[in-house]
Protein backbone atom coordinates (compact mmCIF):
# COMPACT_ATOMS: atom_id res chain seq x y z
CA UNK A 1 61.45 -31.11 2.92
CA UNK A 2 59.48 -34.16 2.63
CA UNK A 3 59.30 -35.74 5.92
CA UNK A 4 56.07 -37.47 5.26
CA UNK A 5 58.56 -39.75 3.26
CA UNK A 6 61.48 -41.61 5.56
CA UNK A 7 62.28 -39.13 8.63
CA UNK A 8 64.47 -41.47 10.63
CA UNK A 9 67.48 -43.54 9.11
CA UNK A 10 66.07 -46.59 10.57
CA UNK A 11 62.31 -46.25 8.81
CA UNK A 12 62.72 -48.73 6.52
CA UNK A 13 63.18 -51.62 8.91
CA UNK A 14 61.42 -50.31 11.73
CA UNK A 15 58.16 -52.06 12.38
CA UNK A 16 56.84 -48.77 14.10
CA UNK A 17 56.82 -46.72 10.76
CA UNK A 18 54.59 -46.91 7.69
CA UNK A 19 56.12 -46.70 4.20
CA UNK A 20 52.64 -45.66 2.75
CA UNK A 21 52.69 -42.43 4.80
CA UNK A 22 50.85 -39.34 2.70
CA UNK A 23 50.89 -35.55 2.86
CA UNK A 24 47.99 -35.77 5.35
CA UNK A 25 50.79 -36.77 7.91
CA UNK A 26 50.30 -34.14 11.00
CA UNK A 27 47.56 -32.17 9.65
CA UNK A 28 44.92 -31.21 12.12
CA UNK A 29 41.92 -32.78 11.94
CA UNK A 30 38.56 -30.41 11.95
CA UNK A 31 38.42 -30.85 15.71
CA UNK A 32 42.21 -29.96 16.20
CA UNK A 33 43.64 -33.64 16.49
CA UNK A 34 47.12 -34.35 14.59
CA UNK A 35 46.79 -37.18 12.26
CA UNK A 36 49.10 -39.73 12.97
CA UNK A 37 49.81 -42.74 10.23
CA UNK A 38 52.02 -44.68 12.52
CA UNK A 39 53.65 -45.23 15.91
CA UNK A 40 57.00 -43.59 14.74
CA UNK A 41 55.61 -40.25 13.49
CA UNK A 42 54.33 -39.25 16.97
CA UNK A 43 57.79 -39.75 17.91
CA UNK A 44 59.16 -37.91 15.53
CA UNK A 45 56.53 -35.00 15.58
CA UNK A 46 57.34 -34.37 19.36
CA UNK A 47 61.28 -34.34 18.31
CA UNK A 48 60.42 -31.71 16.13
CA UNK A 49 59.41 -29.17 19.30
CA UNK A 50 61.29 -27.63 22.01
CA UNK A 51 60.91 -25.79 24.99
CA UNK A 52 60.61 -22.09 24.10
CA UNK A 53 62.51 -20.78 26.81
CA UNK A 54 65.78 -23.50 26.65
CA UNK A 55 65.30 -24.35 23.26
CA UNK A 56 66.19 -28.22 24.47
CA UNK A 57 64.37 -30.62 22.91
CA UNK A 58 61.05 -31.78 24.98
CA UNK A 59 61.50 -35.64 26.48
CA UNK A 60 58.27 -38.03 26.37
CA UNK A 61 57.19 -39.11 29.78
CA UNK A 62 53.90 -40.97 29.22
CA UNK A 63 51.89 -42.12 26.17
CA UNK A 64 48.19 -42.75 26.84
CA UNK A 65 46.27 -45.34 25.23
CA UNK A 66 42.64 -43.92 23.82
CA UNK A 67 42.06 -46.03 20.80
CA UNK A 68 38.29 -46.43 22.04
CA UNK A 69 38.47 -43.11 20.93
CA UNK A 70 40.87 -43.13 18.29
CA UNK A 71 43.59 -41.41 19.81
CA UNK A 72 46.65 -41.82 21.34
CA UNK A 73 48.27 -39.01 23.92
CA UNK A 74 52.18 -38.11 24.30
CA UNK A 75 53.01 -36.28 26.89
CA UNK A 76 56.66 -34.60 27.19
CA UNK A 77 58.22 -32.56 29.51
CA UNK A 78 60.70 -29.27 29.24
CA UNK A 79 63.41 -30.15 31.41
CA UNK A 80 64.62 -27.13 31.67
CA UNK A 81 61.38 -25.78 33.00
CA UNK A 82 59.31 -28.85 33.71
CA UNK A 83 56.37 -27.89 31.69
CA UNK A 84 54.36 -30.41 30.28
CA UNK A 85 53.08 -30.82 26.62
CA UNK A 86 50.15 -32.70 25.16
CA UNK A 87 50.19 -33.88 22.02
CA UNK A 88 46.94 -35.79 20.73
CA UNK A 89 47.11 -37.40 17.84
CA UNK A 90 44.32 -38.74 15.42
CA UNK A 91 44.70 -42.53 14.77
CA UNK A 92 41.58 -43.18 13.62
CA UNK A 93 42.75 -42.07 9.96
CA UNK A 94 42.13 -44.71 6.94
CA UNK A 95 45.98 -44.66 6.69
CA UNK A 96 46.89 -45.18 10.18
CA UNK A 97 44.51 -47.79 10.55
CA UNK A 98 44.86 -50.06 7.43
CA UNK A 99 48.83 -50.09 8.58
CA UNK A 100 47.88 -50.97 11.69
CA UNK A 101 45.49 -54.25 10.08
CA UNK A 102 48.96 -54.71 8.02
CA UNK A 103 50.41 -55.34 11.40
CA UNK A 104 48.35 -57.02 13.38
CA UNK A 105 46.74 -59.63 10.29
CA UNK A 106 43.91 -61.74 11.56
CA UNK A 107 43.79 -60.07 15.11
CA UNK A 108 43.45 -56.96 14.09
CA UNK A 109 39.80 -55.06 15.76
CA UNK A 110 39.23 -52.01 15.57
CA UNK A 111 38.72 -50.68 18.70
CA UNK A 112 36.64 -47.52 17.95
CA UNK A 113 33.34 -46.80 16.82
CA UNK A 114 33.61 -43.48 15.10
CA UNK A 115 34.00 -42.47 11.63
CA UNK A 116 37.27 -42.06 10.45
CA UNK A 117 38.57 -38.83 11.51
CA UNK A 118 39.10 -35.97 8.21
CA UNK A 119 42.25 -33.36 8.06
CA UNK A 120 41.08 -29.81 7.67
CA UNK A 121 42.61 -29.42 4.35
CA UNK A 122 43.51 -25.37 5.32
CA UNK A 123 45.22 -26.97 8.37
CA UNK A 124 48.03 -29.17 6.58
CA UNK A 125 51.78 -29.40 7.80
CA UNK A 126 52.78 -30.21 4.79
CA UNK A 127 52.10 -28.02 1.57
């Protein structure tokens, strides 16, 4: 199973994913965050969980911009039991953010100050 590769149908020609994803997609970085290398993966991580009493798949509700941070938030929702889940992911990754440069060409800024966030290499998804 190598979703780090093309998870959706569509990721070729979708301007959310990143064909240069690597197996550091949705590790945990040492302070817990998931490292994201694109827009579409955060998508596609959340589709991968469901609500552990319905089993239905969790629906996203809100996405929070923190990029001064180097995060971004997605927040779904059980609608079975309308609990809410928090996913944070890490976009301050060299991956996420030389894609993101990719995209954006000459008005592409950073918009945080910290060091590149590091995956815990004992806390990979993929193995």
């Amino acid at each position: 199973m190598q979703l780090h590769k093309h998870i959706t149908e569509s990721a070729d020609i979708d301007s959310g994913y990143n064909p240069n994803r690597t197996p550091d997609l949705f590790a945990l970085t040492y302070d817990g965050y998931i490292i994201a290398q694109d827009i579409v993966c955060q998508q596609e991580y959340v589709a991968m969980h469901r609500c552990p009493v319905s089993g239905e798949p969790l629906r996203v509700i809100a996405q929070i911009n923190r990029a001064f941070q180097g995060l971004n938030e997605v927040v779904a929702l059980s609608p079975a039991t309308g609990e809410r889940y928090s996913f944070i992911f890490d976009i301050s990754n060299d991956v996420y953010q030389m894609w993101w440069a990719d995209r954006m060409g000459d008005l592409y800024e950073p918009l945080h100050e910290c060091e590149p966030r590091q995956p815990d290499p004992t806390r990979r998804f993929f193995t």
